[in-house]
N, C-alpha and C. Protein backbone atom coordinates (compact mmCIF):
# COMPACT_ATOMS: atom_id res chain seq x y z
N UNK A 1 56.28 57.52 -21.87
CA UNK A 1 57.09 57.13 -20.74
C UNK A 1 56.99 55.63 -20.57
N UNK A 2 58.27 55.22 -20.66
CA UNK A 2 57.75 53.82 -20.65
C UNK A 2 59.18 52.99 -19.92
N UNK A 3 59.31 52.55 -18.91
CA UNK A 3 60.15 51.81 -18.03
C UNK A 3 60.35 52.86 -16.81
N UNK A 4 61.57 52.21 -16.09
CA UNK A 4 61.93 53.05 -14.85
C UNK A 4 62.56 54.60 -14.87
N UNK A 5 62.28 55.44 -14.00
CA UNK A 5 62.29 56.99 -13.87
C UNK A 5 63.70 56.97 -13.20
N UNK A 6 65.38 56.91 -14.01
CA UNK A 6 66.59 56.93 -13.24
C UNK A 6 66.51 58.59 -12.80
N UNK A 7 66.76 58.40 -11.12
CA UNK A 7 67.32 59.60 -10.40
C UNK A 7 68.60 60.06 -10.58
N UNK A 8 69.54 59.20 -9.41
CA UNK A 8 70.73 59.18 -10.13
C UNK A 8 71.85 58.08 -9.92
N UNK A 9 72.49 57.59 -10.89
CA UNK A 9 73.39 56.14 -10.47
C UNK A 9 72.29 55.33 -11.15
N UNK A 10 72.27 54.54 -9.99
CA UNK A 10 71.78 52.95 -10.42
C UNK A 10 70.44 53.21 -10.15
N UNK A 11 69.85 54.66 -9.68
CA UNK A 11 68.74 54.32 -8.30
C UNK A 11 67.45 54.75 -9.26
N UNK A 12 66.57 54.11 -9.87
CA UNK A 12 65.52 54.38 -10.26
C UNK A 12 64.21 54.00 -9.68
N UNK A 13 63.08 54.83 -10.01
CA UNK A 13 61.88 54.43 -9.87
C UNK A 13 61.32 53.85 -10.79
N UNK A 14 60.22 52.48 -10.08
CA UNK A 14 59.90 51.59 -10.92
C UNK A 14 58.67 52.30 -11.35
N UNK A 15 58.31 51.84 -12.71
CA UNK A 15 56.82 52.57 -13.35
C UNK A 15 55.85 52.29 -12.29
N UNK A 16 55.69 50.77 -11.77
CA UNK A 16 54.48 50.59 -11.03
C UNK A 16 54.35 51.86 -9.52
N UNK A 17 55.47 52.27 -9.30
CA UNK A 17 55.12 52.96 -8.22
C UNK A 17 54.64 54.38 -8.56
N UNK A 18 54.14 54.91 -9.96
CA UNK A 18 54.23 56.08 -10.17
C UNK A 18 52.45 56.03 -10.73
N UNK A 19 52.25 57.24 -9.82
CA UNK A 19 50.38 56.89 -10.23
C UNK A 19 50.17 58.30 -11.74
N UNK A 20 49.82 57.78 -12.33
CA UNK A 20 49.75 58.92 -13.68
C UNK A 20 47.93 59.60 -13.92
N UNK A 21 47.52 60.94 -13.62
CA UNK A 21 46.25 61.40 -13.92
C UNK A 21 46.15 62.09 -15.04
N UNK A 22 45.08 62.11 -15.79
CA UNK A 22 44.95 62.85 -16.67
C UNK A 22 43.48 63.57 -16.53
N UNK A 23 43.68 64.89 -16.98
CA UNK A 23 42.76 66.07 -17.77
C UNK A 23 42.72 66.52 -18.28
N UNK A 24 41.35 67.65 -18.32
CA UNK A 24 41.52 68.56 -19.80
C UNK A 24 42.30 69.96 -19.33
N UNK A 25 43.21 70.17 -20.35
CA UNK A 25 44.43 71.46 -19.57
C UNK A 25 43.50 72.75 -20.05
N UNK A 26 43.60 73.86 -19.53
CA UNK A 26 43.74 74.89 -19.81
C UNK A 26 44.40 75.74 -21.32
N UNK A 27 43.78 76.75 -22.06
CA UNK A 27 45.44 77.85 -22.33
C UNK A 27 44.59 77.54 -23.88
N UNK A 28 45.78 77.94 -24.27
CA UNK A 28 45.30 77.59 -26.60
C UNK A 28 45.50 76.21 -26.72
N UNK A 29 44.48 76.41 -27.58
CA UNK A 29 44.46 74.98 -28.46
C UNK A 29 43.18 74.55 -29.80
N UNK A 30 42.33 75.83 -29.25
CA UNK A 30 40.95 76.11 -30.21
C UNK A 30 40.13 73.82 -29.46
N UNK A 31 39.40 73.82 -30.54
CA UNK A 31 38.36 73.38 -30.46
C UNK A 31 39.15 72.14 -29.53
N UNK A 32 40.37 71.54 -30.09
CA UNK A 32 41.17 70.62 -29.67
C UNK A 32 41.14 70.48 -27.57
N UNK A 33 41.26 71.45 -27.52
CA UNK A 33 41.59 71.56 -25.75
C UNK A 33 40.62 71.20 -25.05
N UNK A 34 39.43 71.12 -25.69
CA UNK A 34 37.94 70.79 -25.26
C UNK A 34 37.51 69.80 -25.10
N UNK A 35 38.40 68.56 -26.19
CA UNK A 35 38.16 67.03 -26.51
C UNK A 35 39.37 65.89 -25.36
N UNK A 36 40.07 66.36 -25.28
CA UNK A 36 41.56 65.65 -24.99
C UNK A 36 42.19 66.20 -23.59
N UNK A 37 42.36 65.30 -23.04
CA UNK A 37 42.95 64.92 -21.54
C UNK A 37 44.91 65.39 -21.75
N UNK A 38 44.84 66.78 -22.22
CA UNK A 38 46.67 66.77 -22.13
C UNK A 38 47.37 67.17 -20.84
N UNK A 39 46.36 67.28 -19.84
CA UNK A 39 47.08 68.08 -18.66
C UNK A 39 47.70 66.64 -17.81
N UNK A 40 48.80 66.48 -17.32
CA UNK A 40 49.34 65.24 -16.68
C UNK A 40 49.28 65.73 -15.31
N UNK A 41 49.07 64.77 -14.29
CA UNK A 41 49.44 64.83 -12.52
C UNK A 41 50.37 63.60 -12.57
N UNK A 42 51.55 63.55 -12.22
CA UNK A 42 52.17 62.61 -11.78
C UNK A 42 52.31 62.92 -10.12
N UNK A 43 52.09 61.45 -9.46
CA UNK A 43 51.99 61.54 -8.10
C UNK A 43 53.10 60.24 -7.77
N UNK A 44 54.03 60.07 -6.38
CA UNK A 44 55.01 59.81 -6.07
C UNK A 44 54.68 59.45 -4.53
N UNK A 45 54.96 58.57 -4.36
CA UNK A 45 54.37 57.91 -2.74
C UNK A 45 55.91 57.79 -2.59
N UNK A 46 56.42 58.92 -1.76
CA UNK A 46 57.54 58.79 -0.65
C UNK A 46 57.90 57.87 0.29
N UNK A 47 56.88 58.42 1.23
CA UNK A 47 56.56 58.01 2.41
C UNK A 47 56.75 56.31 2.54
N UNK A 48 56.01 55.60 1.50
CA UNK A 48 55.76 54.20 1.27
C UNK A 48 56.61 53.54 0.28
N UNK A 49 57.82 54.03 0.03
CA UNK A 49 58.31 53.43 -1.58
C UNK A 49 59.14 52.65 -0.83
N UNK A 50 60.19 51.88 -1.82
CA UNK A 50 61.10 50.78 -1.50
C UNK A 50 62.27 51.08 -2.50
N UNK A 51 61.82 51.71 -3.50
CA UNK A 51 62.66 51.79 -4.41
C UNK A 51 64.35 52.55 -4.20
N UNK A 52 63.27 53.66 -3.23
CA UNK A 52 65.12 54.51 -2.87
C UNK A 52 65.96 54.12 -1.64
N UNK A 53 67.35 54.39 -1.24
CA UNK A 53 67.78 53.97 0.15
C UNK A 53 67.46 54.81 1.19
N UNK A 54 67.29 54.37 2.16
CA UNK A 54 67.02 54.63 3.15
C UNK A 54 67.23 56.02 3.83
N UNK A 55 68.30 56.32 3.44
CA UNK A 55 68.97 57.47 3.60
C UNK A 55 68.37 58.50 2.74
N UNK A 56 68.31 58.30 1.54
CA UNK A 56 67.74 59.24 0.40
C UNK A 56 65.87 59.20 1.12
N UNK A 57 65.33 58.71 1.20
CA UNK A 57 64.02 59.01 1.75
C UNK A 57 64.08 59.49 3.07
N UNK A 58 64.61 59.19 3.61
CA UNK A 58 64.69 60.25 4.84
C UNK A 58 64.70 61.79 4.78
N UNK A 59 66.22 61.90 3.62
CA UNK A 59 66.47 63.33 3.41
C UNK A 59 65.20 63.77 2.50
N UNK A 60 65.02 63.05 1.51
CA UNK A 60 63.79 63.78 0.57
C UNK A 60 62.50 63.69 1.95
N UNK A 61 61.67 63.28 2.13
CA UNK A 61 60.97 63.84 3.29
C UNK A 61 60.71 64.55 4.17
N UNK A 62 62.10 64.76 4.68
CA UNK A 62 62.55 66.35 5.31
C UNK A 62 62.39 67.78 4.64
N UNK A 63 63.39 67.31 3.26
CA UNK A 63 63.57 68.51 2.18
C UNK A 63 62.05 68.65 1.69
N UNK A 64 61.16 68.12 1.22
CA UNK A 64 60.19 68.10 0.53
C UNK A 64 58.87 68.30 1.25
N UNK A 65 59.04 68.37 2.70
CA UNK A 65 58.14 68.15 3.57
C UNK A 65 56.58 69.39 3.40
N UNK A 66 57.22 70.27 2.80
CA UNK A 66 56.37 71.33 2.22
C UNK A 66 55.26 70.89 1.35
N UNK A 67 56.06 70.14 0.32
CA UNK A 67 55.16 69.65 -0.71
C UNK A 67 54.53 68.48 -0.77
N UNK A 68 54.82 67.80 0.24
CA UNK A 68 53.84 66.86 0.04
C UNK A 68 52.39 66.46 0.92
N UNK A 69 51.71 65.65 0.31
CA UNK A 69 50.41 65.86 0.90
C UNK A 69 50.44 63.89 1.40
N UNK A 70 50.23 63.78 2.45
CA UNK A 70 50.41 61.99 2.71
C UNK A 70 51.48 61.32 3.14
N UNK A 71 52.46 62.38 2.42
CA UNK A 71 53.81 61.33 2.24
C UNK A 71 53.77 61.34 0.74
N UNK A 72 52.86 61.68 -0.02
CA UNK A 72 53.08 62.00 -1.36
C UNK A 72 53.39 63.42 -2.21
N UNK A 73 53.90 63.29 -2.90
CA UNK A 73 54.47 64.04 -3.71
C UNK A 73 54.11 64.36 -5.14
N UNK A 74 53.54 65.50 -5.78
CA UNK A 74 52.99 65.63 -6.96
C UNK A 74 53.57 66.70 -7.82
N UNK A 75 53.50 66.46 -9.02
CA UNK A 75 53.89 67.03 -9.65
C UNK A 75 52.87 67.00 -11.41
N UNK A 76 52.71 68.98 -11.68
CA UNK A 76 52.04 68.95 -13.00
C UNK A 76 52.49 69.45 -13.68
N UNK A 77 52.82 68.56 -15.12
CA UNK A 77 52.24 69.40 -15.94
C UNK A 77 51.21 69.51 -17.66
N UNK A 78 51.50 71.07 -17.76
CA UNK A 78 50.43 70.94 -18.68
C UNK A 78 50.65 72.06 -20.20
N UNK A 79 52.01 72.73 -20.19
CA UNK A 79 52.62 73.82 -20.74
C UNK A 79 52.77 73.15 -22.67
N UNK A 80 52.55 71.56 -22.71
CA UNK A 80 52.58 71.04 -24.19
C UNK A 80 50.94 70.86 -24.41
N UNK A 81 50.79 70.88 -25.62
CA UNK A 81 49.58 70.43 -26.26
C UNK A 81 49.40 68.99 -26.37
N UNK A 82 50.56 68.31 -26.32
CA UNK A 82 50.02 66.47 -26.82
C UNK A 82 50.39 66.03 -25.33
N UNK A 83 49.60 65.24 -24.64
CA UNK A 83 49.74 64.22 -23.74
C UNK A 83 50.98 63.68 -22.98
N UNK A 84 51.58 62.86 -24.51
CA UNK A 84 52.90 62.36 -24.44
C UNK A 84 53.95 63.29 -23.68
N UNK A 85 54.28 64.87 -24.52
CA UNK A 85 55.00 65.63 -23.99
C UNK A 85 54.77 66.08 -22.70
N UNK A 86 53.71 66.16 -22.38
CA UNK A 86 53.40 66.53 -20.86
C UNK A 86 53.78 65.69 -19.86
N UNK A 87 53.70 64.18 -20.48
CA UNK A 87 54.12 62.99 -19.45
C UNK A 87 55.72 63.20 -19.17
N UNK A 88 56.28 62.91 -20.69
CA UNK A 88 58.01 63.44 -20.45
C UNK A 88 57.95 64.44 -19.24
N UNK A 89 57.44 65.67 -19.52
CA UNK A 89 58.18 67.48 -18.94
C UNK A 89 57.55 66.96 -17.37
N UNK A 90 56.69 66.24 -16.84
CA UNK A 90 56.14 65.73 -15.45
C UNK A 90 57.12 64.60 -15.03
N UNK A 91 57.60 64.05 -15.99
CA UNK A 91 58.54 62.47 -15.62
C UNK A 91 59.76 63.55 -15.14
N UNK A 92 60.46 64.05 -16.26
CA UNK A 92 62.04 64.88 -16.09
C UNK A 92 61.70 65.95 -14.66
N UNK A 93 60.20 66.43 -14.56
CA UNK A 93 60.38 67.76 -13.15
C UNK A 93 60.60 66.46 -12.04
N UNK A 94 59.82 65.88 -11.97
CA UNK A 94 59.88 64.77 -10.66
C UNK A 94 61.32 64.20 -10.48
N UNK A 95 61.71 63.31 -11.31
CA UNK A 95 63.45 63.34 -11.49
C UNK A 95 64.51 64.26 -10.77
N UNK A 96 64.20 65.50 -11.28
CA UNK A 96 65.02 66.53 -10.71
C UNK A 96 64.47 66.65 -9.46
N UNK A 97 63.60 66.85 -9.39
CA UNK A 97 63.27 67.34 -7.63
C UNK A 97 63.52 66.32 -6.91
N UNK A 98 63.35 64.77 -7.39
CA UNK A 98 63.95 64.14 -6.06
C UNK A 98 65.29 64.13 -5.98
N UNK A 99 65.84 64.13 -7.35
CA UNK A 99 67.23 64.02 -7.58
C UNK A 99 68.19 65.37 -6.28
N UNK A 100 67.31 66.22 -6.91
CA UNK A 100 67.70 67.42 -5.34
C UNK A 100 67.61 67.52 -4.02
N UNK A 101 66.48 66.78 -4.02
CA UNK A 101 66.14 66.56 -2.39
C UNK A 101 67.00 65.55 -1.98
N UNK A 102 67.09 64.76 -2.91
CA UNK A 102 68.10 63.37 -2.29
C UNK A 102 69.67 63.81 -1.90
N UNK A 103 70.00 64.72 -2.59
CA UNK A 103 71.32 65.10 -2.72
C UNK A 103 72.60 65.13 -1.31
N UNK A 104 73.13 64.60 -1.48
CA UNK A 104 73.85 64.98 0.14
C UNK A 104 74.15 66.68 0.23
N UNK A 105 73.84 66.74 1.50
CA UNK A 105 74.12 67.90 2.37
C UNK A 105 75.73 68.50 1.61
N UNK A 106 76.12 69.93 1.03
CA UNK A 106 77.28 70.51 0.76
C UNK A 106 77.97 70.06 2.56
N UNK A 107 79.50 70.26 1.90
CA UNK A 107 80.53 70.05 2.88
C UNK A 107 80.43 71.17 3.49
N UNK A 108 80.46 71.14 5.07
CA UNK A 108 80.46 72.06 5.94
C UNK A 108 81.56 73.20 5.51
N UNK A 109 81.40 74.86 5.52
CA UNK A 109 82.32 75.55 5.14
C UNK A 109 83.37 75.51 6.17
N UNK A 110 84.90 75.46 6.22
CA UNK A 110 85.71 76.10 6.61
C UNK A 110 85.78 77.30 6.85
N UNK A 111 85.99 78.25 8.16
CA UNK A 111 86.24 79.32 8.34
C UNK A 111 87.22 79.96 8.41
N UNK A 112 87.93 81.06 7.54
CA UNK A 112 89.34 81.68 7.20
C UNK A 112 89.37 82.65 7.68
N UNK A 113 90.52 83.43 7.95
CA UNK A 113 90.67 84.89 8.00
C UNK A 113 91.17 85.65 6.86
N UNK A 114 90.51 86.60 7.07
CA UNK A 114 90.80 87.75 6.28
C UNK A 114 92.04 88.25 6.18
N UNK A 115 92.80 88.04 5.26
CA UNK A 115 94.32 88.00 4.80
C UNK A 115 94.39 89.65 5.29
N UNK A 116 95.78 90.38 6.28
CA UNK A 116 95.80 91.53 6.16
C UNK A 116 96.02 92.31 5.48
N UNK A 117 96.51 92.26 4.47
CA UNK A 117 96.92 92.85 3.13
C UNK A 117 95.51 93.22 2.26
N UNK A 118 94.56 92.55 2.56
CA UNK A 118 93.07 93.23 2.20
C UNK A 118 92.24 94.19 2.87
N UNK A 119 92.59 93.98 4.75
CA UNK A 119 92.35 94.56 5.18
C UNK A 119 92.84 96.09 5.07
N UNK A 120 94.20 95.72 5.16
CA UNK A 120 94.95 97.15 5.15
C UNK A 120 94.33 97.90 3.72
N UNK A 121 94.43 97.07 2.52
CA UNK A 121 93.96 97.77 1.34
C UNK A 121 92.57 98.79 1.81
N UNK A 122 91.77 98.12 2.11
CA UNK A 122 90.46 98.71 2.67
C UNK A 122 90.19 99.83 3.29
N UNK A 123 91.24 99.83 4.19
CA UNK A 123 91.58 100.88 5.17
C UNK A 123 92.10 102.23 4.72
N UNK A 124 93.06 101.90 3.99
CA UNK A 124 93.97 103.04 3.13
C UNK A 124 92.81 103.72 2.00
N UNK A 125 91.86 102.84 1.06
CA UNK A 125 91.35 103.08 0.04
C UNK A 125 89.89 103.95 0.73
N UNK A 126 89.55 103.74 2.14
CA UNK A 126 88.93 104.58 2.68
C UNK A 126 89.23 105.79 3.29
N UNK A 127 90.30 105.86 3.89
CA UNK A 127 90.95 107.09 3.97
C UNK A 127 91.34 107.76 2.94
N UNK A 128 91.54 107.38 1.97
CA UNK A 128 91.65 108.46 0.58
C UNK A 128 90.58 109.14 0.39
N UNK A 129 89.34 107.96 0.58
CA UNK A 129 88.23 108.69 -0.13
C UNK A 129 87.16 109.72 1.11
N UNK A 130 87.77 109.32 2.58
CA UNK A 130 87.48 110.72 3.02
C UNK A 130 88.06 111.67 2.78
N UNK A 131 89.66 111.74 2.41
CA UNK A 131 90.31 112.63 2.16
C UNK A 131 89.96 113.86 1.08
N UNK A 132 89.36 112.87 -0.19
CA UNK A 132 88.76 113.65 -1.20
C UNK A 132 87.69 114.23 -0.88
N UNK A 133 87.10 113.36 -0.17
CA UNK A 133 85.27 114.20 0.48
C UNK A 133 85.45 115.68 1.31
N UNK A 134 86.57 115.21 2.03
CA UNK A 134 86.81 116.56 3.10
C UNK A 134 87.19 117.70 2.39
N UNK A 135 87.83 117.37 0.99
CA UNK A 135 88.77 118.74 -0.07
C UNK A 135 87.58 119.09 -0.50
N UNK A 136 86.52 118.61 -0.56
CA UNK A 136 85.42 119.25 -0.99
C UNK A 136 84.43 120.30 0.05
N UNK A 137 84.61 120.11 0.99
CA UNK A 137 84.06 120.74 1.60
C UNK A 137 84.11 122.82 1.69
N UNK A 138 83.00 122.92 1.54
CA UNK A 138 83.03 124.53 1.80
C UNK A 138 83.83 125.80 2.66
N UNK A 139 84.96 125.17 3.42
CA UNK A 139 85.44 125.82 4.12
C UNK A 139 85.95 127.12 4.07
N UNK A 140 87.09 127.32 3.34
CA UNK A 140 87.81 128.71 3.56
C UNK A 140 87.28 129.04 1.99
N UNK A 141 85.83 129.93 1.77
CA UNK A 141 85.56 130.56 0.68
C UNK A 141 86.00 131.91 0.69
């Protein structure tokens, strides 16, 4: 990983604001998993950044408010064996999740009516099918 983390447009995060941890991961790997730091923490200071507008940190803070601990925001992982790849698959999850949280709000729905010609369909296609239920019934044996 090497320069700024683009969200979306012009709007990236600069490397310096992104704190990077390393450990030893979990899972297969034989003797290898024992020696080597492949598990990544990437951590994300919200709360304190400069990098995004104003607007976009507001909404991500709200949206994200679950996950973060400070005003920060973390993200792991650890699902590759080499380092490198773990940094990528931790750089691209963080990306997306702010990229989502940032997102503007969907356009309020419009409310329609129910065309009558569906209704009526509905109506008719249920009265048939009591009609058939009732021919079934046990009556004049």
């Amino acid at each position: 990983m090497s320069g700024p983390l683009v969200l979306r447009g012009s709007v990236s995060l600069p490397e310096a604001e992104l704190m990077w941890r390393f450990s030893r991961s979990s899972g297969p790997g034989g003797q290898h998993v024992n020696t080597s730091d492949t598990q990544v923490e990437l951590r994300f200071d919200l709360a304190r950044t400069e990098a995004l507008p104003e607007v976009w940190k507001r909404r991500a803070l709200e949206r994200l408010a679950g996950r973060l601990t400070d005003g920060v925001v973390t993200v792991r992982a650890s699902e590759h064996r080499s380092q490198w790849r773990n940094r990528e698959a931790a750089a691209v999850r963080l990306a997306a999740l702010l990229a989502e949280a940032t997102a503007p709000p969907p356009a309020p729905r419009r409310p329609t009516r129910v065309p009558r010609g569906i209704n009526e369909r509905r109506l008719r296609e249920k009265k048939r099918r009591s009609e058939t239920k009732r021919g079934r019934s046990a009556r004049d044996w």
